[in-house]
Protein backbone atom coordinates (compact mmCIF):
# COMPACT_ATOMS: atom_id res chain seq x y z
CA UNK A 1 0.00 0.00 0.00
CA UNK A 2 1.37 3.38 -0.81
CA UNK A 3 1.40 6.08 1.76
CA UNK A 4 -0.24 8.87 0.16
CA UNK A 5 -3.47 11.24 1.19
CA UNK A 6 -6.73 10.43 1.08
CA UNK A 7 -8.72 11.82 -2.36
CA UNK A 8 -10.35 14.75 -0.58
CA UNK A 9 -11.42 16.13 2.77
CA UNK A 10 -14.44 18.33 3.55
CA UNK A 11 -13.32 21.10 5.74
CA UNK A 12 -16.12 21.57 7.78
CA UNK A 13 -17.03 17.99 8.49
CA UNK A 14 -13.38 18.06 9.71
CA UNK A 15 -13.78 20.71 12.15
CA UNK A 16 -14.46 19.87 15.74
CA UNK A 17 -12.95 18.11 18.66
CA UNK A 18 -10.96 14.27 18.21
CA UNK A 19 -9.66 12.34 20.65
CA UNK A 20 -6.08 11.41 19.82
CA UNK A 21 -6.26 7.44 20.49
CA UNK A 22 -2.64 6.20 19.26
CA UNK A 23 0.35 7.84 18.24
CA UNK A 24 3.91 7.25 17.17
CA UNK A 25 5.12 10.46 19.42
CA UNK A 26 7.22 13.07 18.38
CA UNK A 27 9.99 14.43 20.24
CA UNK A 28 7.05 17.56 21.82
CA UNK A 29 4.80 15.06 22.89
CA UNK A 30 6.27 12.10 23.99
CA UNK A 31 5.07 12.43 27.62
CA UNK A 32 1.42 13.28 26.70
CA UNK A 33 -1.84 11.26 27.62
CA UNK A 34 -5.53 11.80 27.30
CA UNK A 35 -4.51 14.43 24.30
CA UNK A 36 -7.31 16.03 22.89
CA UNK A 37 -7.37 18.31 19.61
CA UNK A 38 -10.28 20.65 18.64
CA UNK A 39 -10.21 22.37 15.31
CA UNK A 40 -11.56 25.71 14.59
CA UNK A 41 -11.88 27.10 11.09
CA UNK A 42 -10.04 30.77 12.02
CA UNK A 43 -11.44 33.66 9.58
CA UNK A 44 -7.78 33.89 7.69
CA UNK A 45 -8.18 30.45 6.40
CA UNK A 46 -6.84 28.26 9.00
CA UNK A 47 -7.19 25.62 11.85
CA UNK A 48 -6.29 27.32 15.17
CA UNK A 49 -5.91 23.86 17.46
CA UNK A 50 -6.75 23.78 20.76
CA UNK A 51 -4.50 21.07 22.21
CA UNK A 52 -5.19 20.00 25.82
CA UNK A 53 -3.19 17.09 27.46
CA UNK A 54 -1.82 15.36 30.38
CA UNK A 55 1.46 14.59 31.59
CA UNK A 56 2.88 11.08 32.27
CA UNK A 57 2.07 11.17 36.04
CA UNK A 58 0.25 14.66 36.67
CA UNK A 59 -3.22 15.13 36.66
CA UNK A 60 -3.83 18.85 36.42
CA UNK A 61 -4.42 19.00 32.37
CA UNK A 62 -1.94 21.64 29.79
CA UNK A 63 -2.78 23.68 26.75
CA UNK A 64 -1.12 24.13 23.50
CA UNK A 65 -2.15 26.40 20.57
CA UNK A 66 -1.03 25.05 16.59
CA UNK A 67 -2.19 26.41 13.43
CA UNK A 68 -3.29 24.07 10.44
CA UNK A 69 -3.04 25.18 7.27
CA UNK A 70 -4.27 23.70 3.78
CA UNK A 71 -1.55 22.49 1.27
CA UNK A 72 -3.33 24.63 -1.77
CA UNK A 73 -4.62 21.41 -4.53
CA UNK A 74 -4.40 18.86 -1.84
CA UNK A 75 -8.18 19.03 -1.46
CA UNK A 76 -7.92 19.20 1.91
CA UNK A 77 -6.01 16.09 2.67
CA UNK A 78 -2.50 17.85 2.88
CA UNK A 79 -1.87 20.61 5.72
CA UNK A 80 1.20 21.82 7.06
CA UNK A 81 1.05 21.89 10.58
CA UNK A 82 2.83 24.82 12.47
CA UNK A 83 3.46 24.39 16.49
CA UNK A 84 6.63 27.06 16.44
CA UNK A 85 6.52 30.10 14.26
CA UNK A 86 7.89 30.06 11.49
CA UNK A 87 8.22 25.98 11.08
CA UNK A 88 5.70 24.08 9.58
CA UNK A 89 5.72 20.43 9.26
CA UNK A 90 3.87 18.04 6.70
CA UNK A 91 0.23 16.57 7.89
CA UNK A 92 -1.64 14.07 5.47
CA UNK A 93 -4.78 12.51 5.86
CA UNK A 94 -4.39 9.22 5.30
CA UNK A 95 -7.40 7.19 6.11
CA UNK A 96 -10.95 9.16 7.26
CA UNK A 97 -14.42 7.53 8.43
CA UNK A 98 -16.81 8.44 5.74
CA UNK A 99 -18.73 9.65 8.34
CA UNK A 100 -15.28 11.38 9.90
CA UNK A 101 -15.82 9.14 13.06
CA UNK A 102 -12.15 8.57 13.10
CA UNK A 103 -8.72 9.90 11.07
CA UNK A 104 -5.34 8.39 10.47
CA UNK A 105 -3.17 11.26 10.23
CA UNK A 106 0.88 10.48 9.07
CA UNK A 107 3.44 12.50 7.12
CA UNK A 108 5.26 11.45 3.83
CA UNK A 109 8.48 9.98 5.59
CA UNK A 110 6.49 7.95 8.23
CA UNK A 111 7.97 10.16 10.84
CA UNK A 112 4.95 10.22 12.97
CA UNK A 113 1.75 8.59 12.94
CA UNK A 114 -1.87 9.39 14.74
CA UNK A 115 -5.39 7.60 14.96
CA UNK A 116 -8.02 9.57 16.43
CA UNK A 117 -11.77 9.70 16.85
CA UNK A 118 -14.78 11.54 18.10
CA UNK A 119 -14.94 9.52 20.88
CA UNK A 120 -12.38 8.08 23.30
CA UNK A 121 -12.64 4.69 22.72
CA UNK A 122 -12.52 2.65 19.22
CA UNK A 123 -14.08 -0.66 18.24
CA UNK A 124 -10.59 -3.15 18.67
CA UNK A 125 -11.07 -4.84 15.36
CA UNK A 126 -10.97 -1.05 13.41
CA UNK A 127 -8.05 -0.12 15.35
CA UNK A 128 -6.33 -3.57 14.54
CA UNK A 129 -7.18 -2.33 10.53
CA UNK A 130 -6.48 0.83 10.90
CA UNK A 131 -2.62 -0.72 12.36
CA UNK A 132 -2.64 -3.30 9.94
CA UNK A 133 -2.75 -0.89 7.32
CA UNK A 134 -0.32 1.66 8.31
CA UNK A 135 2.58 -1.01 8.84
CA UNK A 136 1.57 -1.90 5.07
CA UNK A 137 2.01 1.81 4.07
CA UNK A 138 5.15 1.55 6.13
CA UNK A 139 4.93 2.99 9.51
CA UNK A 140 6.39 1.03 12.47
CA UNK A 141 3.60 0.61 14.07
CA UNK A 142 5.25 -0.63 16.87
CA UNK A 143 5.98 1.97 18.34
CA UNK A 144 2.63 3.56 18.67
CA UNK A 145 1.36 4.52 22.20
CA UNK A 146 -1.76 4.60 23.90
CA UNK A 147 -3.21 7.97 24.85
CA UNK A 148 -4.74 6.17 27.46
CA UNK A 149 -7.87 7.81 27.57
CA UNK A 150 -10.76 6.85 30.08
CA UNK A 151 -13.60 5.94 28.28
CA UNK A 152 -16.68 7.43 29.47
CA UNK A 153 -19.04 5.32 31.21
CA UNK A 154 -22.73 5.03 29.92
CA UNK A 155 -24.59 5.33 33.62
CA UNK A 156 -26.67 2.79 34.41
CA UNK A 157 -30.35 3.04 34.22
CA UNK A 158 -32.11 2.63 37.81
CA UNK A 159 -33.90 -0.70 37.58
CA UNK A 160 -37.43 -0.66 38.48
CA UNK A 161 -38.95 -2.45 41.78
């Protein structure tokens, strides 16, 4: 399998918050759990992220600010993240949920690698594709980490006497 973009991505659909599930870390955040990303469309054409996080072994949660912008002719699948001004590194969209329940985002030299979802928990056997693809494309997937997010509960319903 080739490691390339997916055909297209619809910008607004995109928008919103995702749980960032699994990850092959990057030298920033190696040390981060429970990450959660929330895009907003700025008015100058951009993403403005809204990063929040936890470190290994603190509980009080951190915030980090990134900019996303669109790779003109990519059709949305190619961005160019920026976390420092003025360095801005590659972002594809590899594999996206028709219904953009979940995103496999890598770069073009397999340097990093992340699955994420609207939710903080992902049925095992997509996440076992979703791997099982990405290792075909050519990430080493074996060094992905869990985010470790706590899945919410569902509360029980109070049974009736």
């Amino acid at each position: 399998m080739e490691n390339q973009p997916v055909q297209g991505v619809d910008i607004m659909a995109y928008a919103g918050k995702w749980f960032s599930l699994y990850s092959i870390p990057t030298f920033m955040d190696k040390h981060w759990r429970e990450t959660i990303e929330t895009y907003v469309i700025h008015p100058d054409g951009y993403y403005a992220v809204f990063t929040t996080y936890k470190v290994i072994g603190q509980e009080k949660r951190k915030y980090f600010r990134s900019k996303l912008f669109v790779v003109r002719g990519s059709r949305n699948a190619r961005f160019k993240a920026q976390f420092v001004w003025p360095f801005k590194e590659d972002y594809w969209v590899i594999e996206l949920a028709d219904d953009y329940s979940y995103v496999v985002v890598g770069h073009p030299k397999h340097k990093y690698l992340f699955i994420m979802a609207r939710k903080p928990e992902m049925d095992k056997a997509l996440l076992n594709e979703l791997i099982e693809r990405c290792a075909k494309k050519g990430y080493p997937t074996a060094k992905l980490v869990s985010q470790e997010h706590k899945a919410v509960q569902p509360t029980p319903e109070k049974e009736h006497a």
